[in-house]
Protein backbone atom coordinates (compact mmCIF):
# COMPACT_ATOMS: atom_id res chain seq x y z
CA UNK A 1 67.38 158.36 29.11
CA UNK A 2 69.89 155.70 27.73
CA UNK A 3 73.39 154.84 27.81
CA UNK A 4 75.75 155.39 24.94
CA UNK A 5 77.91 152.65 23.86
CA UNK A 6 80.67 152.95 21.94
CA UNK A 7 84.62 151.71 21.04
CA UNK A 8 87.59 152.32 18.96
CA UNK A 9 87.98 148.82 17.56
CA UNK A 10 85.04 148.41 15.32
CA UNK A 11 81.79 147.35 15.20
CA UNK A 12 82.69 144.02 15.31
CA UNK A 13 84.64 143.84 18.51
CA UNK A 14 84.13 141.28 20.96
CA UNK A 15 84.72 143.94 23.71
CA UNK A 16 81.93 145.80 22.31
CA UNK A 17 79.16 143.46 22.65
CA UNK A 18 80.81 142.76 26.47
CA UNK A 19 80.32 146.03 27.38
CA UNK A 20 76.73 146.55 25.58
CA UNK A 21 76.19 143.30 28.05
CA UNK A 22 77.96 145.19 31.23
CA UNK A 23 75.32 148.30 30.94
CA UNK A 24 72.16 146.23 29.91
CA UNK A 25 71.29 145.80 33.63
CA UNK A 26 71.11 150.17 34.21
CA UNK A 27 68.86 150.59 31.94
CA UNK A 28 68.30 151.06 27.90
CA UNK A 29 71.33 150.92 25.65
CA UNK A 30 72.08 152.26 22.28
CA UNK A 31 75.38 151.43 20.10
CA UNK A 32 77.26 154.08 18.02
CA UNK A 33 80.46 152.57 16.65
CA UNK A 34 83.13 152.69 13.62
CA UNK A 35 82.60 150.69 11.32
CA UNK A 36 86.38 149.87 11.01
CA UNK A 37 89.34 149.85 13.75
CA UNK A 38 90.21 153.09 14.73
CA UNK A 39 93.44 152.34 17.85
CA UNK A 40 95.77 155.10 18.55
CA UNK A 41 93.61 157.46 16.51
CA UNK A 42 93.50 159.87 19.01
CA UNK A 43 90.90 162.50 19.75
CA UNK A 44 90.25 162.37 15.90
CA UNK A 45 86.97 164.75 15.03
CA UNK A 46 85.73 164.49 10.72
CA UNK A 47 85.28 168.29 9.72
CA UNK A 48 86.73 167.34 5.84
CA UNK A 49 84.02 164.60 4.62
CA UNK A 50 81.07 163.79 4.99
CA UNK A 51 80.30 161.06 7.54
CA UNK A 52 77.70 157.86 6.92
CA UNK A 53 75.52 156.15 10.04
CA UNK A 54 74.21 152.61 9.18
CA UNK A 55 72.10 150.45 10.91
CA UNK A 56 73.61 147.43 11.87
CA UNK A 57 73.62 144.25 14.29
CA UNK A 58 76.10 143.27 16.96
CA UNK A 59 77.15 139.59 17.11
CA UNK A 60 74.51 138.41 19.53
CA UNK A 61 71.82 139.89 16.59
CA UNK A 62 70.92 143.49 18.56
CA UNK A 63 70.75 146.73 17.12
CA UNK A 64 73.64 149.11 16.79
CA UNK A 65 74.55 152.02 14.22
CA UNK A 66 78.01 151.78 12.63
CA UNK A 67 79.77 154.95 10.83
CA UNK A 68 82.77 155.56 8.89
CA UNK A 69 83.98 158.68 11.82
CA UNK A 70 86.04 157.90 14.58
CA UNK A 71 85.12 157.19 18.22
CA UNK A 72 85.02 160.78 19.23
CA UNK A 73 82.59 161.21 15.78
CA UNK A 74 80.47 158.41 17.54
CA UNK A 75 79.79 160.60 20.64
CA UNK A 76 79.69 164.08 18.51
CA UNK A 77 77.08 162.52 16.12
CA UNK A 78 74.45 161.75 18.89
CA UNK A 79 75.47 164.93 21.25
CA UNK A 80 74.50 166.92 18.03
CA UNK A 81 71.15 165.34 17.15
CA UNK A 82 71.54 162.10 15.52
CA UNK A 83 69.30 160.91 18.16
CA UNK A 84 66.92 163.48 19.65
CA UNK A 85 68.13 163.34 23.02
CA UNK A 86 71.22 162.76 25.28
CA UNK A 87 72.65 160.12 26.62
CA UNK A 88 72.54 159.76 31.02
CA UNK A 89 76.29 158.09 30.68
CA UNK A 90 78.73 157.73 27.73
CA UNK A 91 81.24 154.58 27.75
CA UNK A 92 84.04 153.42 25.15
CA UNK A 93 85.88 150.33 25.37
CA UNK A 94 86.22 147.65 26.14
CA UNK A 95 89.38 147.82 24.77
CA UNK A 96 91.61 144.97 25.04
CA UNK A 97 94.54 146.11 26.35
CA UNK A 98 95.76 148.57 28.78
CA UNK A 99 95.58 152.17 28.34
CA UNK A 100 97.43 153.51 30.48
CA UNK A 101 99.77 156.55 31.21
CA UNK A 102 101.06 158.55 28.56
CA UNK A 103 98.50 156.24 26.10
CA UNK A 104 95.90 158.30 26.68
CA UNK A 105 97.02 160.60 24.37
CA UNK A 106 96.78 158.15 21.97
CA UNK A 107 93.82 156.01 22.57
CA UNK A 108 90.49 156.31 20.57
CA UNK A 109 88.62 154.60 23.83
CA UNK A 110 89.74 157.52 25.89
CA UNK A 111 89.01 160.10 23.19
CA UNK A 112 85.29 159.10 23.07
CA UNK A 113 85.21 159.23 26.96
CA UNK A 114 86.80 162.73 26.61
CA UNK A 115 84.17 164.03 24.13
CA UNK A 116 81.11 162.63 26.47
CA UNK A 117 82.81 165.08 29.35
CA UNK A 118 83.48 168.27 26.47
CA UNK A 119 79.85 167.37 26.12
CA UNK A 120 79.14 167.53 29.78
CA UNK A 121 77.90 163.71 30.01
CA UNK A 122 79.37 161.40 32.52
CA UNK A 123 81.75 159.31 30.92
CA UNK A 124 84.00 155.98 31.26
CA UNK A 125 86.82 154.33 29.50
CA UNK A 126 87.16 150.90 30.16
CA UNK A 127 89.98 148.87 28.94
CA UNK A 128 91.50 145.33 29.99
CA UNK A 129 95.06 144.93 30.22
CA UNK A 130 94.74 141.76 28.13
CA UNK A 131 97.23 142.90 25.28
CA UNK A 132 95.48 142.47 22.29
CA UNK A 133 95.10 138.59 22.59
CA UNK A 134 92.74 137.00 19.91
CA UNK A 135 90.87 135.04 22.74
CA UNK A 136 90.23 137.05 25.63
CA UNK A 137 87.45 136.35 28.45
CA UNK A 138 85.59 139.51 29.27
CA UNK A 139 83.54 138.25 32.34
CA UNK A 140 85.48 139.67 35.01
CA UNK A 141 85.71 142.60 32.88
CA UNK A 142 81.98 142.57 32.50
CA UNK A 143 81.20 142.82 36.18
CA UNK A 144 83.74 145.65 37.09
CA UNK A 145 82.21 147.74 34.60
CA UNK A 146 78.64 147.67 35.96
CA UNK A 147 79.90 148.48 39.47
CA UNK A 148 81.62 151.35 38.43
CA UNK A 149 79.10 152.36 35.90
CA UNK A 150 75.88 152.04 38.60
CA UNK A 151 78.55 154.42 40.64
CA UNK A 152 78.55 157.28 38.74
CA UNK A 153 74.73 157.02 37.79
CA UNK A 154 74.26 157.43 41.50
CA UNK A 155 76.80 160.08 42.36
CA UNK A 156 78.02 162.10 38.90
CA UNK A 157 81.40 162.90 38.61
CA UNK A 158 81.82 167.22 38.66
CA UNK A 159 81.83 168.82 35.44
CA UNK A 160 84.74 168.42 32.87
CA UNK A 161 85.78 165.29 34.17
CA UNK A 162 85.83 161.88 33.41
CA UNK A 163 87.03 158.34 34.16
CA UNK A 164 89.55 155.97 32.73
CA UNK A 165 89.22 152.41 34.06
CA UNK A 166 92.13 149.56 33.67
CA UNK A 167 91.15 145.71 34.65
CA UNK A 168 93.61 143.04 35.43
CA UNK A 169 92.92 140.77 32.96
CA UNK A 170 92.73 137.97 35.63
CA UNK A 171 89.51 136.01 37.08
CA UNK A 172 87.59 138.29 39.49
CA UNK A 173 88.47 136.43 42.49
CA UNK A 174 92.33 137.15 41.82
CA UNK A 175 91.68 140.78 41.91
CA UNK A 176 92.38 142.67 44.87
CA UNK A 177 90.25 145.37 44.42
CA UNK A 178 89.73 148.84 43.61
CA UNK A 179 92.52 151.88 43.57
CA UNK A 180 91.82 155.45 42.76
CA UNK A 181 94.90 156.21 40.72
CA UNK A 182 96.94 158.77 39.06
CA UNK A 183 98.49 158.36 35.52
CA UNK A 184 102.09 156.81 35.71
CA UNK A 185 104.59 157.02 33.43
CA UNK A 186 105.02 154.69 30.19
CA UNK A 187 107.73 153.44 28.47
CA UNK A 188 107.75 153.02 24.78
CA UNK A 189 109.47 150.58 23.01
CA UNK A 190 108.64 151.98 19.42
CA UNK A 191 111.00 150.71 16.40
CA UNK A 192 111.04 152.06 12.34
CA UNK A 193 110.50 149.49 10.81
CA UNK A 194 111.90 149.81 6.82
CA UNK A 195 110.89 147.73 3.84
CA UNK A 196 110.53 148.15 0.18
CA UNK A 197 107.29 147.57 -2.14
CA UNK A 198 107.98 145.84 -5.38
CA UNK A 199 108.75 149.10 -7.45
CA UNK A 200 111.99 149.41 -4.61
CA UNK A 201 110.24 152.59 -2.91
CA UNK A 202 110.69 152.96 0.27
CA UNK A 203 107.42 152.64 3.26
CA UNK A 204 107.92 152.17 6.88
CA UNK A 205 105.95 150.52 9.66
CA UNK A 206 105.62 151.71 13.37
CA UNK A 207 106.56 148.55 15.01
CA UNK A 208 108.89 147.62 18.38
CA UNK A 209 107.95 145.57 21.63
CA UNK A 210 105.35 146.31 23.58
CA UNK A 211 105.39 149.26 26.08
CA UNK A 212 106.17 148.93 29.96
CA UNK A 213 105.73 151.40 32.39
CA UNK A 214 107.60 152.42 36.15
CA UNK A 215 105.59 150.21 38.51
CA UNK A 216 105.26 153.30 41.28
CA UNK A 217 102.53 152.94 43.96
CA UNK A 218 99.70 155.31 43.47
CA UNK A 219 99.84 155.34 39.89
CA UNK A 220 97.61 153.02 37.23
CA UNK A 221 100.19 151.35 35.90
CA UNK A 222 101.26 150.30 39.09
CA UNK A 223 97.68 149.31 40.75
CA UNK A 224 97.07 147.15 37.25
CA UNK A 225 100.50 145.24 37.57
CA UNK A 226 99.75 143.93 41.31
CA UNK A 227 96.28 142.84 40.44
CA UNK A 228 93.96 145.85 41.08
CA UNK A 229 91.43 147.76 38.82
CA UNK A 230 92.45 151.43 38.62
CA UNK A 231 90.58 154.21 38.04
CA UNK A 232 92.13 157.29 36.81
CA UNK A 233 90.10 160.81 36.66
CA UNK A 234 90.99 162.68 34.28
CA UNK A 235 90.27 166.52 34.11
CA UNK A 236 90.13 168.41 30.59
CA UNK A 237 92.08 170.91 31.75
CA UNK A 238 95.64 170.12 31.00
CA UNK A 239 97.42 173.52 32.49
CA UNK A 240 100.55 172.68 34.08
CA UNK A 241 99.59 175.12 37.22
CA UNK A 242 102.68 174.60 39.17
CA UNK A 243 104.68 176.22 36.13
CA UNK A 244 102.37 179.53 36.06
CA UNK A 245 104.08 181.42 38.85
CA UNK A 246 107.61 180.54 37.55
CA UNK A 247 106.48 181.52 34.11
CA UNK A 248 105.36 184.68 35.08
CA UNK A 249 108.18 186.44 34.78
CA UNK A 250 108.10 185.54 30.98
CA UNK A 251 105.49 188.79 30.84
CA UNK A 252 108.14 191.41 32.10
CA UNK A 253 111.18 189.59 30.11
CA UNK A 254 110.21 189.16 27.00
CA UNK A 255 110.07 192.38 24.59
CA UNK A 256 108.32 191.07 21.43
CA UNK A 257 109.48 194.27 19.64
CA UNK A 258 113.28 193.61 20.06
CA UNK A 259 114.88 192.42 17.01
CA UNK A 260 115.72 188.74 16.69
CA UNK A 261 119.52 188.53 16.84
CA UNK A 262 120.89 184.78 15.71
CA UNK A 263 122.78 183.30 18.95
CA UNK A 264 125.41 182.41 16.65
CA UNK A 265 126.12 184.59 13.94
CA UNK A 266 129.38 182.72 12.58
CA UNK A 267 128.30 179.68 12.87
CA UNK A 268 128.73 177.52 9.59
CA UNK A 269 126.47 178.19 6.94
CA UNK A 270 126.45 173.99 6.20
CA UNK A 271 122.86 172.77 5.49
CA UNK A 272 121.62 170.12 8.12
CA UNK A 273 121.43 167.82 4.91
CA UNK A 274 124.66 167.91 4.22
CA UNK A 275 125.04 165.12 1.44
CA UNK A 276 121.25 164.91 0.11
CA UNK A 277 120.22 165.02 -3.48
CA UNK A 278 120.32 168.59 -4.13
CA UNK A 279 117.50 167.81 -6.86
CA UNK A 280 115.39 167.30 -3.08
CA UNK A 281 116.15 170.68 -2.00
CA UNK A 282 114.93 172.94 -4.67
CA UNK A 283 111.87 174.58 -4.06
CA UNK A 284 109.17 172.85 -6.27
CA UNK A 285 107.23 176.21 -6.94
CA UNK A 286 107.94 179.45 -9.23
């Protein structure tokens, strides 16, 4: 039995090789990673091409597969027989800044966690709040991660779950500890960015500030800003259950064989894009 290793900032990342380092002392290791930087890709799975596995070296000369997927194609590669049998423990990261909140819709680290757990594997993300620095110091880091990691060898987490870990990016003596945490509430500070390539068409960049977050005890955002490491579980189950009573009544309300009636039938017939090219609004078939 071995531990899969895996990221969604390439190959090549630093945090990588730390957390290949972290597991080393549990027990045998393999690394399964993109080949290219895959942040904010989501729980991205390749169904439309066909996907490559090299064999590779990490920076400190030990063996790893790359492949053109995504992090979640990392974990579904070996879970379907890339290697003959499954991993004890699947961890992503470490990624080098937070993911926290409302990111983990977005991150690729979390994503690869989440297919470990579809896949019924223990798994970890670990990220460090470091945001995206070129140098960061992963020692700290390093250590946290095999704590937690022994952890769940010893005492699995229950089925369909699994873990997202944020570290302080601060020495381990400045941290204060551990808090089990809930997921807090981010704040975006996204901008469109617009520019124009030499022809004079238009592109656009997703750019702004960084994100905050509500610092609100309990939560991970708030544990990470005073200092602790927080670890979230996460369940794959993402009913809203407090809304199923209240939505109940939806069953005996709505007919689906009334007709539709428009709430406003006089309303003005003006197109929303009022003062477009018309040329932009003919259909482009027949």
């Amino acid at each position: 039995m071995y531990i899969l290793i895996t990221n969604d900032d390439g190959i090549d990342a630093p945090g990588l090789l730390a957390l290949k380092n972290a597991m080393q002392p549990l027990g045998k290791t393999i690394v399964i990673a993109p080949d290219r930087n895959w942040s904010a890709a989501g729980h991205t799975k390749t169904l439309h091409k066909p996907l490559r596995v090299d064999s590779t070296q990490l920076r400190d000369g030990s063996p790893a597969f790359s492949t053109d997927g995504a992090p979640t194609d990392c974990v579904a590669l070996v879970m379907l027989g890339l290697i003959p049998e499954k991993p004890r423990l699947v961890v992503s990261g470490f990624n080098p800044a937070g993911n926290l909140a409302h990111d983990l819709t977005y991150s690729g680290t979390v994503a690869a966690a989440m297919e470990g757990a579809i896949n019924h594997i223990p798994a970890i993300a670990f990220s460090l709040d470091a945001g995206n620095r070129a140098e960061i110091d992963f020692s700290s880091a390093v250590q946290v991660a095999t704590h937690i990691a022994r952890q769940i060898l010893s005492a699995p987490l229950p089925p369909d779950t699994f873990l997202n870990v944020n570290i302080p990016n601060v020495p381990l003596d400045q941290m204060r500890g551990i808090r089990i945490t809930r997921l807090g509430t981010r704040i975006y500070r996204d901008a469109l960015v617009e520019r124009a390539d030499p022809a004079g068409r238009k592109y656009y960049w997703i750019g702004g500030d960084p994100p905050s977050g509500v610092l609100e005890e309990g939560t991970d955002i708030g544990a990470v800003a005073q200092n602790f490491v927080s670890i979230t579980p996460v369940h794959l189950d993402m009913t809203s259950h407090a809304l199923i009573d209240s939505l109940k009544t939806w069953e005996a309300q709505l007919d689906l064989s009334a007709p539709i009636i428009a709430a406003h039938p006089h309303q003005s017939q003006r197109s929303d894009y009022a003062g477009a090219s018309t040329s932009r609004l003919k259909p482009t078939g027949g």
